[in-house]
C-alpha atoms as a PDB file:
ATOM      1  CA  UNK A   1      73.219 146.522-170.547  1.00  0.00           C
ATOM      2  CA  UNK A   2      74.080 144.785-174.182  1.00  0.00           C
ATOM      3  CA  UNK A   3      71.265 146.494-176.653  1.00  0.00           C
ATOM      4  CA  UNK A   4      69.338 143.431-177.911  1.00  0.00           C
ATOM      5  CA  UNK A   5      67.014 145.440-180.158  1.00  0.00           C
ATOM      6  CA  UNK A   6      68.123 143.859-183.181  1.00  0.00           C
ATOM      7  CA  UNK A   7      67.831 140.142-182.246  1.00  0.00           C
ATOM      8  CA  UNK A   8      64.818 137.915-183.053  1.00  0.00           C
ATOM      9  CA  UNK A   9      62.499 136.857-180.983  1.00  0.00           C
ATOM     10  CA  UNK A  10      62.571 133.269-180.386  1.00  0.00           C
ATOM     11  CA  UNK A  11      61.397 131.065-177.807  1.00  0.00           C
ATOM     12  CA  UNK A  12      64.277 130.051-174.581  1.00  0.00           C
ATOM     13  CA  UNK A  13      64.675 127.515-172.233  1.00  0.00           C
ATOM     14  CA  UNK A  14      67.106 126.540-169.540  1.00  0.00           C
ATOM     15  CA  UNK A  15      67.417 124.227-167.056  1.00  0.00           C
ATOM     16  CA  UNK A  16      69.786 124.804-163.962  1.00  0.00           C
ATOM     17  CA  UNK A  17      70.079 122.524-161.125  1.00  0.00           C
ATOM     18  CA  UNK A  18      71.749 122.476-157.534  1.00  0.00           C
ATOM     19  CA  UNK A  19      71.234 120.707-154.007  1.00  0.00           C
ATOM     20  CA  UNK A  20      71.372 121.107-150.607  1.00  0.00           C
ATOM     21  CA  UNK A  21      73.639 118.696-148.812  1.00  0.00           C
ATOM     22  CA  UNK A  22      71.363 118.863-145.467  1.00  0.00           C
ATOM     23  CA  UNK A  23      73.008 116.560-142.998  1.00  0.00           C
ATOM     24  CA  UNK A  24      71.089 113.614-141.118  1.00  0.00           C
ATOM     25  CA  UNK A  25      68.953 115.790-138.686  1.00  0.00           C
ATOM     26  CA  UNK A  26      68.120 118.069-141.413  1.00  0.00           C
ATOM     27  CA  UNK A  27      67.266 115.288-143.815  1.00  0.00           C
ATOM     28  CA  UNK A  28      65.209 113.564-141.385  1.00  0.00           C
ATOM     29  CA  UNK A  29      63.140 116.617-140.433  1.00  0.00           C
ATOM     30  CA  UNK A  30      62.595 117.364-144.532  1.00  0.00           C
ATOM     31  CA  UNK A  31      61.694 113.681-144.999  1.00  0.00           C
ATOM     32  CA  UNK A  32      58.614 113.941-142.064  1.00  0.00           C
ATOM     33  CA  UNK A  33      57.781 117.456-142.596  1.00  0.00           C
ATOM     34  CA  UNK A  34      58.362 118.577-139.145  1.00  0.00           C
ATOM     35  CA  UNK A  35      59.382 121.733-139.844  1.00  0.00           C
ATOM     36  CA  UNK A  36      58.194 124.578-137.676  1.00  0.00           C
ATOM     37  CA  UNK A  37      58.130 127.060-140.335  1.00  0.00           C
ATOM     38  CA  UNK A  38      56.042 124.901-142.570  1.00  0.00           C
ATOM     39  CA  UNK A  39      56.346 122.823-145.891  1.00  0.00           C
ATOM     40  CA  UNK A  40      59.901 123.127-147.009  1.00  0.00           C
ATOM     41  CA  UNK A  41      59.355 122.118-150.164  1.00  0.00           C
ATOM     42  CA  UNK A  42      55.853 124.124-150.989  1.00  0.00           C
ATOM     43  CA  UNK A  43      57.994 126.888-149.368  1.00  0.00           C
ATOM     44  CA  UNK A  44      61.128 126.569-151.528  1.00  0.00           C
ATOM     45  CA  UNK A  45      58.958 126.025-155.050  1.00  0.00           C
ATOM     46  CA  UNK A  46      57.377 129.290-154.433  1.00  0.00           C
ATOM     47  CA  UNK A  47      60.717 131.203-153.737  1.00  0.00           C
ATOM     48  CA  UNK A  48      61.945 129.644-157.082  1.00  0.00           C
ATOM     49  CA  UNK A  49      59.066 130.732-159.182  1.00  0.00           C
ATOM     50  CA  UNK A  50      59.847 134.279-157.068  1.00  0.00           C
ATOM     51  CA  UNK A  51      63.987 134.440-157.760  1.00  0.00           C
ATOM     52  CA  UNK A  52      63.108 133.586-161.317  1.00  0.00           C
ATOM     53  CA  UNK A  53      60.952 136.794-161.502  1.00  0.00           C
ATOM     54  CA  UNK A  54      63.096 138.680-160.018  1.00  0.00           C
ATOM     55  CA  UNK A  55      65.990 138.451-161.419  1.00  0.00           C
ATOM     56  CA  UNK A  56      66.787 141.611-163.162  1.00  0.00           C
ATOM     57  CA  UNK A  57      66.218 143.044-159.981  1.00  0.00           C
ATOM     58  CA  UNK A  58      68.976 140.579-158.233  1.00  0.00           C
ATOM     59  CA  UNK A  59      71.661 140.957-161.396  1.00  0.00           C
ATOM     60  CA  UNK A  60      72.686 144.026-162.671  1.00  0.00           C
ATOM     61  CA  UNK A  61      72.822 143.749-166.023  1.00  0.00           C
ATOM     62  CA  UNK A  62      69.819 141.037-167.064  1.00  0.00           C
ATOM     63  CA  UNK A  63      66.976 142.388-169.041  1.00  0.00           C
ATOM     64  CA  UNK A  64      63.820 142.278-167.853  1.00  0.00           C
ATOM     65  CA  UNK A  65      61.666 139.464-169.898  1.00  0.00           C
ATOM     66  CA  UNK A  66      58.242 137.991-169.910  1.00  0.00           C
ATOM     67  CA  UNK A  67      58.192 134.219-168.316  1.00  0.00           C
ATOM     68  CA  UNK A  68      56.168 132.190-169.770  1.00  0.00           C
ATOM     69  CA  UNK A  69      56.819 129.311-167.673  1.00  0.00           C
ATOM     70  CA  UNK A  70      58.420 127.865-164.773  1.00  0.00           C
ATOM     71  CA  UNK A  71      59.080 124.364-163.611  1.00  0.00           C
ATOM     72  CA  UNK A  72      60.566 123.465-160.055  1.00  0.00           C
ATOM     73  CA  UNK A  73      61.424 119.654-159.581  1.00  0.00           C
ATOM     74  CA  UNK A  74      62.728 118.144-156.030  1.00  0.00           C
ATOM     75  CA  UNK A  75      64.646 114.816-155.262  1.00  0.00           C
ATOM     76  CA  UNK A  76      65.314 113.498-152.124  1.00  0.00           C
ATOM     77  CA  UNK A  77      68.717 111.708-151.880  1.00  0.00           C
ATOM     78  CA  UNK A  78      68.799 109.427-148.973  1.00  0.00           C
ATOM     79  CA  UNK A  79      72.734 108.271-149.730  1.00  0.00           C
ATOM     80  CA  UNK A  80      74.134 111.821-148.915  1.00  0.00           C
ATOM     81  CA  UNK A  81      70.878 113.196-147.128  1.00  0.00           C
ATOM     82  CA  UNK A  82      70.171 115.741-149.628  1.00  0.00           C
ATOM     83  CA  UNK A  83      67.494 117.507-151.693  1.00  0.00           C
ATOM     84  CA  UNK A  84      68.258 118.024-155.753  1.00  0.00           C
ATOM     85  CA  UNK A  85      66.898 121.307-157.247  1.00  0.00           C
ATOM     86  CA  UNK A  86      66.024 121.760-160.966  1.00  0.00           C
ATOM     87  CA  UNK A  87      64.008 124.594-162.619  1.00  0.00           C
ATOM     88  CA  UNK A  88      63.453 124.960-165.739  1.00  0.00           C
ATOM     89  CA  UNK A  89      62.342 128.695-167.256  1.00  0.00           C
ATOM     90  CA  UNK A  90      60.337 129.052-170.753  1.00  0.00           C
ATOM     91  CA  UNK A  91      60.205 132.610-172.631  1.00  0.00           C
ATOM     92  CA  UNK A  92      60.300 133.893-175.844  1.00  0.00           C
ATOM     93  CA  UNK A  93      62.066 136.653-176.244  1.00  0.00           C
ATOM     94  CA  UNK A  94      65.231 138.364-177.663  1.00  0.00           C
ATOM     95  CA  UNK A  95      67.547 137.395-175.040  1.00  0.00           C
ATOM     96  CA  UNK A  96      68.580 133.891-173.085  1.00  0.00           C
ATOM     97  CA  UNK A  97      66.690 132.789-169.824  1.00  0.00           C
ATOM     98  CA  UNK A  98      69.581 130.881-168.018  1.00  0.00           C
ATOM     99  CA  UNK A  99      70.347 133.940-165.155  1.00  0.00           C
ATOM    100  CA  UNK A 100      66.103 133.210-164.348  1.00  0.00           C
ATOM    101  CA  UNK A 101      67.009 129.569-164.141  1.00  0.00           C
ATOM    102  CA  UNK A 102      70.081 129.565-162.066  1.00  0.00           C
ATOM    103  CA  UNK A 103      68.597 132.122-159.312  1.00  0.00           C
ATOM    104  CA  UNK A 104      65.239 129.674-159.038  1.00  0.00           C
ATOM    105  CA  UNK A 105      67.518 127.636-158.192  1.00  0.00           C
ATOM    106  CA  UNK A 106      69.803 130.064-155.598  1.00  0.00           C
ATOM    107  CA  UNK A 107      66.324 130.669-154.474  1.00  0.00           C
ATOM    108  CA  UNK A 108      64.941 127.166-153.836  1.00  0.00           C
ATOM    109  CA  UNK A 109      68.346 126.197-152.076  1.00  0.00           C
ATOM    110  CA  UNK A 110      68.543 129.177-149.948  1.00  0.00           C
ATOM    111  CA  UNK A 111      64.876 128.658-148.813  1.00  0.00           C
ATOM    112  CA  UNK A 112      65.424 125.160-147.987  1.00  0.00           C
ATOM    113  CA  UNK A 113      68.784 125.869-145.894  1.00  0.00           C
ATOM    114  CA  UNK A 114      66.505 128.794-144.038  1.00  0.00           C
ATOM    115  CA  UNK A 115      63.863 126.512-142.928  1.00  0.00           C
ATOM    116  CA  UNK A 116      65.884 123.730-141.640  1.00  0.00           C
ATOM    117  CA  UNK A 117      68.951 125.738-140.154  1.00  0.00           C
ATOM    118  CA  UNK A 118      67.282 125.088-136.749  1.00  0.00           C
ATOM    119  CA  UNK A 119      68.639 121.674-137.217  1.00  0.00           C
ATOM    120  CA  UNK A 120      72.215 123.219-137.864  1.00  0.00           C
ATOM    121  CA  UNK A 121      74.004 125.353-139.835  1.00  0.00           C
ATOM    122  CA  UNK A 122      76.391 122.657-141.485  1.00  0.00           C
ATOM    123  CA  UNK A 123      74.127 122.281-144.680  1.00  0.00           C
ATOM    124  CA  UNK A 124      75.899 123.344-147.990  1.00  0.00           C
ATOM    125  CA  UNK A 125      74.673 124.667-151.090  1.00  0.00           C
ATOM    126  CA  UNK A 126      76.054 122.726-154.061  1.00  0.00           C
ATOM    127  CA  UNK A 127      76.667 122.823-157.676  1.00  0.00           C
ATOM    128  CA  UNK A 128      74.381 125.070-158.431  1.00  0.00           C
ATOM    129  CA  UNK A 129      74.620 124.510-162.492  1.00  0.00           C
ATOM    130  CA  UNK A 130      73.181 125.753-166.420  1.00  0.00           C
ATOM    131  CA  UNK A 131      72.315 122.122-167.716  1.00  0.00           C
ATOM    132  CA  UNK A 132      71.323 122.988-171.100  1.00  0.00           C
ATOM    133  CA  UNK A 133      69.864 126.064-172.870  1.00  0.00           C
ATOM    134  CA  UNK A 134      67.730 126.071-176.182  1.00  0.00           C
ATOM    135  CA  UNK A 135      67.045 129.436-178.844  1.00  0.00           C
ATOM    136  CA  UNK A 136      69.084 132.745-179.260  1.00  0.00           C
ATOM    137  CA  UNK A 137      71.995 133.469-181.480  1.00  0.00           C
ATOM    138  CA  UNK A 138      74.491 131.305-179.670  1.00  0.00           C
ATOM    139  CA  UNK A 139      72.414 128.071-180.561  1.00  0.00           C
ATOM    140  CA  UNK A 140      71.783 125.213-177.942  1.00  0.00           C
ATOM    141  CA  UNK A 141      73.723 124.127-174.810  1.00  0.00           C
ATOM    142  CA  UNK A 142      73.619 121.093-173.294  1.00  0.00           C
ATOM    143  CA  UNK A 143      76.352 120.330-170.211  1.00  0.00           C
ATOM    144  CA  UNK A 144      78.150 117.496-170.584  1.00  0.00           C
ATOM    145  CA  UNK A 145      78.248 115.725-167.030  1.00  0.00           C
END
């Protein structure tokens, strides 16, 4: 692991996003909530907040950090029957939280394709993304899309 001893501490954020392109049955069954596992979306926020905590444990060489906070957003897209994922990870710290962003958002997608693969197992996990990134040495980051 990089020794980040020396840095400041200043306060991060990143925002990663991705989205499940679920298909018509699967979209259909997300849209009603007929699920037989339960509330996809309750289900997939949770597993966010989760990957985001665990992510030292998921990539090698991330440092563990304190979270301060994390935000899970969801958007149903009727034109392509898909769900958009964004989570967005506060801490304040000495190094960068976008790894804790993009695996809430690995985790959110993967939990969503687990509870509706009963409808099929055509879905596809998309563009999972960094969309911007504030504090740290390297300054901000904001993709330009």
């Amino acid at each position: 692991m990089v020794d980040v001893g020396a840095k400041e501490i200043t306060v991060r954020t990143a925002r990663a996003a991705g989205s499940v392109l679920l298909g018509p049955e699967a979209f259909d069954a997300l849209r009603r909530g007929a699920c037989p596992k339960g509330d996809v979306l309750a289900t997939a926020k949770v597993a966010a907040v989760q990957a985001v905590k665990s992510t030292p444990a998921l990539i090698p060489m991330c440092h563990s950090i304190l979270i301060e906070a994390v935000k899970v957003d969801f958007a149903l897209k009727e034109a392509d029957h898909s769900v958009g994922v964004t989570v967005v990870v506060k801490s304040s710290g000495k190094t960068g939280v976008e790894m804790e962003a993009l695996c809430g958002v690995a985790g959110a997608c993967l939990t969503i394709y687990d509870m509706l693969k009963y409808t099929g197992k055509g879905m596809t996990l998309d563009r999972i993304r960094l969309l911007e990134k504030t504090g740290g040495r390297s300054g901000d980051y904001r993709r330009a899309e």
